[in-house]
C-alpha atoms as a PDB file:
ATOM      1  CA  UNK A   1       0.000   0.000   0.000  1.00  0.00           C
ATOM      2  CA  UNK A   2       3.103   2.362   0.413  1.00  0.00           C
ATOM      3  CA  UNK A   3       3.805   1.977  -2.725  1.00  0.00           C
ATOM      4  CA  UNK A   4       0.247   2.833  -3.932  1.00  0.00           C
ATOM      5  CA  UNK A   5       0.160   6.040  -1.785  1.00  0.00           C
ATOM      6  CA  UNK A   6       3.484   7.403  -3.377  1.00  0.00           C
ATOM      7  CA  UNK A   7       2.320   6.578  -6.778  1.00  0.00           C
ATOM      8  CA  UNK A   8      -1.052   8.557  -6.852  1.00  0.00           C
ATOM      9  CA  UNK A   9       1.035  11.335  -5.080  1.00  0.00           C
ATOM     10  CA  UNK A  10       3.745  11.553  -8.267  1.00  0.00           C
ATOM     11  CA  UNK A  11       0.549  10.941 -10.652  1.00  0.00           C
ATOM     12  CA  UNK A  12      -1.160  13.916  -9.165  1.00  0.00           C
ATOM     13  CA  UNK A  13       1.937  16.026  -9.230  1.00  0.00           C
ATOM     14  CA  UNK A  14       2.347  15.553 -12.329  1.00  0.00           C
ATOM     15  CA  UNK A  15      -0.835  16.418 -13.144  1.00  0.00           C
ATOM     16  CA  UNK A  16      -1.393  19.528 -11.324  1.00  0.00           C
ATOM     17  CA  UNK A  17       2.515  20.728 -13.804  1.00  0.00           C
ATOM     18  CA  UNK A  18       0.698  19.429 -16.868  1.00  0.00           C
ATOM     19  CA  UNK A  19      -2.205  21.980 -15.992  1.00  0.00           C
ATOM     20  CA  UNK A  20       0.309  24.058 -15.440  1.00  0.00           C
ATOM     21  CA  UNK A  21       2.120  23.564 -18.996  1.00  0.00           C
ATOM     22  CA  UNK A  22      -1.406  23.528 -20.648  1.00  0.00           C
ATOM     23  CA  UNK A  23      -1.990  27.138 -19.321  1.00  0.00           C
ATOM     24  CA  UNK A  24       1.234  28.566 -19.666  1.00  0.00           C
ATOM     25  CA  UNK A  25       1.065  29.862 -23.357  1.00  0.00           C
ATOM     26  CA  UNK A  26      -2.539  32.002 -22.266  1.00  0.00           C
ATOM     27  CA  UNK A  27      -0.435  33.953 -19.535  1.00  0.00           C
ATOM     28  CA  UNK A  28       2.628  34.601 -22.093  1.00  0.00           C
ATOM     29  CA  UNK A  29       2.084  38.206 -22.768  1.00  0.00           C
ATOM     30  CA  UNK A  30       0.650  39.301 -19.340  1.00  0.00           C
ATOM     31  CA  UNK A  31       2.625  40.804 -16.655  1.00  0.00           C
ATOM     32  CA  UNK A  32       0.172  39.693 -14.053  1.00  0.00           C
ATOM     33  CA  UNK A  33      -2.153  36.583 -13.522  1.00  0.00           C
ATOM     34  CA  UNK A  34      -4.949  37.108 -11.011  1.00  0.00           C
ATOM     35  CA  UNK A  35      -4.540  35.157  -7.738  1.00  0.00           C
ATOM     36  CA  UNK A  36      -7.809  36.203  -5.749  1.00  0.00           C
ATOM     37  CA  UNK A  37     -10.960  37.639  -6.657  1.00  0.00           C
ATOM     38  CA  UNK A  38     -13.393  39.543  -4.491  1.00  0.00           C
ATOM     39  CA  UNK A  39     -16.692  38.401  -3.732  1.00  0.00           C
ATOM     40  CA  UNK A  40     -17.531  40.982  -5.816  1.00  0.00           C
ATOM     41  CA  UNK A  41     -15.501  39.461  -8.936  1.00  0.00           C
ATOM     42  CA  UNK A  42     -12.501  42.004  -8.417  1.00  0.00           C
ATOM     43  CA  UNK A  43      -9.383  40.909  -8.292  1.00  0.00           C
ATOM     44  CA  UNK A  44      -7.530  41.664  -5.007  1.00  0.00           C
ATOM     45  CA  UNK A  45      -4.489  39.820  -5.432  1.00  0.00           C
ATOM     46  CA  UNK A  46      -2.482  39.248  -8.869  1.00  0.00           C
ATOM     47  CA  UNK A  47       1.037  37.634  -9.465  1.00  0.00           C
ATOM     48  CA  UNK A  48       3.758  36.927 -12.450  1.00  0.00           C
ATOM     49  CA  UNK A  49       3.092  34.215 -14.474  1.00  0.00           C
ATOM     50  CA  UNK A  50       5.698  31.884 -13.296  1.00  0.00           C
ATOM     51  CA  UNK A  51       4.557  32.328  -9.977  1.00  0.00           C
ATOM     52  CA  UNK A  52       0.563  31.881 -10.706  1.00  0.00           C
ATOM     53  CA  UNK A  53       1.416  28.718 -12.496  1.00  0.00           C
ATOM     54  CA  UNK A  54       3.668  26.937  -9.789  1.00  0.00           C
ATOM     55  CA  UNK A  55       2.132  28.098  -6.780  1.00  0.00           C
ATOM     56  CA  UNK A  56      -0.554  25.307  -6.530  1.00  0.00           C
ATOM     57  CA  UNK A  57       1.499  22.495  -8.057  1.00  0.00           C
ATOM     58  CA  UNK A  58       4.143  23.237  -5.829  1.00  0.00           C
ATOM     59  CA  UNK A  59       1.794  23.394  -2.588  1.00  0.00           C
ATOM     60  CA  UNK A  60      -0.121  20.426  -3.935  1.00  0.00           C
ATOM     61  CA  UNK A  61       2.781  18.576  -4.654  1.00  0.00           C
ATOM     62  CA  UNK A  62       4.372  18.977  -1.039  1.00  0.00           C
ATOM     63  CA  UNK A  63       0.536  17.901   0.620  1.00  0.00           C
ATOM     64  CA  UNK A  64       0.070  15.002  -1.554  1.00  0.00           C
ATOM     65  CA  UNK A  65       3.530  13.325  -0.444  1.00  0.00           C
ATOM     66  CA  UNK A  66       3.026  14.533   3.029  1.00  0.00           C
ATOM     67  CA  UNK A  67      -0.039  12.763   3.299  1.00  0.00           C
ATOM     68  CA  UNK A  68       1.408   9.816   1.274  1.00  0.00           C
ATOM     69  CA  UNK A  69       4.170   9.845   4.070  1.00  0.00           C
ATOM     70  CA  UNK A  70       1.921   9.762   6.442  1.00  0.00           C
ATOM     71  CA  UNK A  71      -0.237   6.871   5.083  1.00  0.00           C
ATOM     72  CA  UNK A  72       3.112   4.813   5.114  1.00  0.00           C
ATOM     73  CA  UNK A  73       4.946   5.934   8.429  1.00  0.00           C
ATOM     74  CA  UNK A  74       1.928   7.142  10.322  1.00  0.00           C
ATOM     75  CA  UNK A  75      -1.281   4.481   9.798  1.00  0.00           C
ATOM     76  CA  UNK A  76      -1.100   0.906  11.223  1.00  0.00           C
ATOM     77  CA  UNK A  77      -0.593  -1.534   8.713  1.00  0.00           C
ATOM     78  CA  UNK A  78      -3.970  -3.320   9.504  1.00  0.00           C
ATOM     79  CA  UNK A  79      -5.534   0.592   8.523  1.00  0.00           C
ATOM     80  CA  UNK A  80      -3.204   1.522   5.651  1.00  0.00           C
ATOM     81  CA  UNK A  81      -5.691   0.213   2.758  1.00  0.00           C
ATOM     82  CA  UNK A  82      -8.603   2.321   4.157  1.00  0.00           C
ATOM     83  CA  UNK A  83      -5.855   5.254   4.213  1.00  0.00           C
ATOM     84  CA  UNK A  84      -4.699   5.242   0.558  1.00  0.00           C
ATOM     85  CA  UNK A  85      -7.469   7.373  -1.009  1.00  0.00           C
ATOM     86  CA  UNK A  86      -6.590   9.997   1.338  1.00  0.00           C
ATOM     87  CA  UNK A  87      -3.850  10.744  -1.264  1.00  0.00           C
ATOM     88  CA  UNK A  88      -6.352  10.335  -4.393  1.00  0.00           C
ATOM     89  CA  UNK A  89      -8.799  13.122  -2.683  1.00  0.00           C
ATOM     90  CA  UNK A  90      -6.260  15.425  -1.620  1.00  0.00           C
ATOM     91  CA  UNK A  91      -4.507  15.090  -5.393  1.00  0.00           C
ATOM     92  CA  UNK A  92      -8.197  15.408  -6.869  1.00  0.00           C
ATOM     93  CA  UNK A  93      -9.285  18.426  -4.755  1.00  0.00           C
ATOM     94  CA  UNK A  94      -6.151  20.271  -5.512  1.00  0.00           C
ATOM     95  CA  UNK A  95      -6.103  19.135  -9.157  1.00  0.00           C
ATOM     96  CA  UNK A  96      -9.614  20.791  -9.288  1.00  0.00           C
ATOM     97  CA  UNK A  97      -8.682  24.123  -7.534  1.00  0.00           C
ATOM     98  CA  UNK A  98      -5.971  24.822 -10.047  1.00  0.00           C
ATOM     99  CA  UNK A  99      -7.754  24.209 -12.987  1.00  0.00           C
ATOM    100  CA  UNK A 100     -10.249  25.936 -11.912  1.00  0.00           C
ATOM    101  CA  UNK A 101      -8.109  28.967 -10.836  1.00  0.00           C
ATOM    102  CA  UNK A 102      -6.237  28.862 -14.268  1.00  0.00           C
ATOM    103  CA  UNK A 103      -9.250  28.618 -16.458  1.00  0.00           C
ATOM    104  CA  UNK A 104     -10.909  31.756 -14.400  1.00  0.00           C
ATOM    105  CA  UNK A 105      -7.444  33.482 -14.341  1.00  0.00           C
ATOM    106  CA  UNK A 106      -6.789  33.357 -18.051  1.00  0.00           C
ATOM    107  CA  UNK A 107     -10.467  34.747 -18.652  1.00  0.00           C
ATOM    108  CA  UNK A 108      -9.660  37.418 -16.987  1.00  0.00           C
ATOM    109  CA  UNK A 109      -8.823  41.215 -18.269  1.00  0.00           C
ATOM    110  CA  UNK A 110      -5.877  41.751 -16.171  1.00  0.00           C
ATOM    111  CA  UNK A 111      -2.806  42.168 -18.076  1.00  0.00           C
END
């Protein structure tokens, strides 16, 4: 199960850069990428390119092997097969959240 745990954490990984790679020609001519909207649909919080497309990868990244870690060093053995898709959700929700983010983000008017 180990094994299993740090697998779906390097598939999601590399998931959440290939988002990131699909992206990266939209943002090519912009100075800024928006970060955080307003619930008002403003943005409030905008950042270089480079930056917009590795923060979540690199934060998802670092939780999905920290929680694969955990599944292999942390759960009893007789509990580690229940533990597993604790990886899968984590990878899914932030696989979700950056696409998301990305597909708003490159909508947007902010050069």
């Amino acid at each position: 199960m180990t094994i299993i745990a740090f697998a779906l954490a390097l598939l999601f990984s590399l998931l959440l850069w290939g988002v990131s790679h699909l992206f990266q020609p939209r943002f090519a001519g912009r100075e800024q990428v928006v970060m955080t909207w307003s619930f008002g649909g403003f943005p409030t919080w905008t950042a270089p390119p480079r930056v917009a497309l590795a923060f979540t990868p690199v934060l998802g990244t670092l939780m999905c092997f920290a929680t694969a870690a955990m599944v292999a060093f942390a759960t009893p053995d007789e509990e580690r097969g229940d533990a597993v898709p604790a990886v899968g959700v984590i990878g899914a929700l932030f696989l979700a959240i950056h696409a998301g983010h990305l597909w708003f983000a490159a909508r947007s008017n902010v050069r």
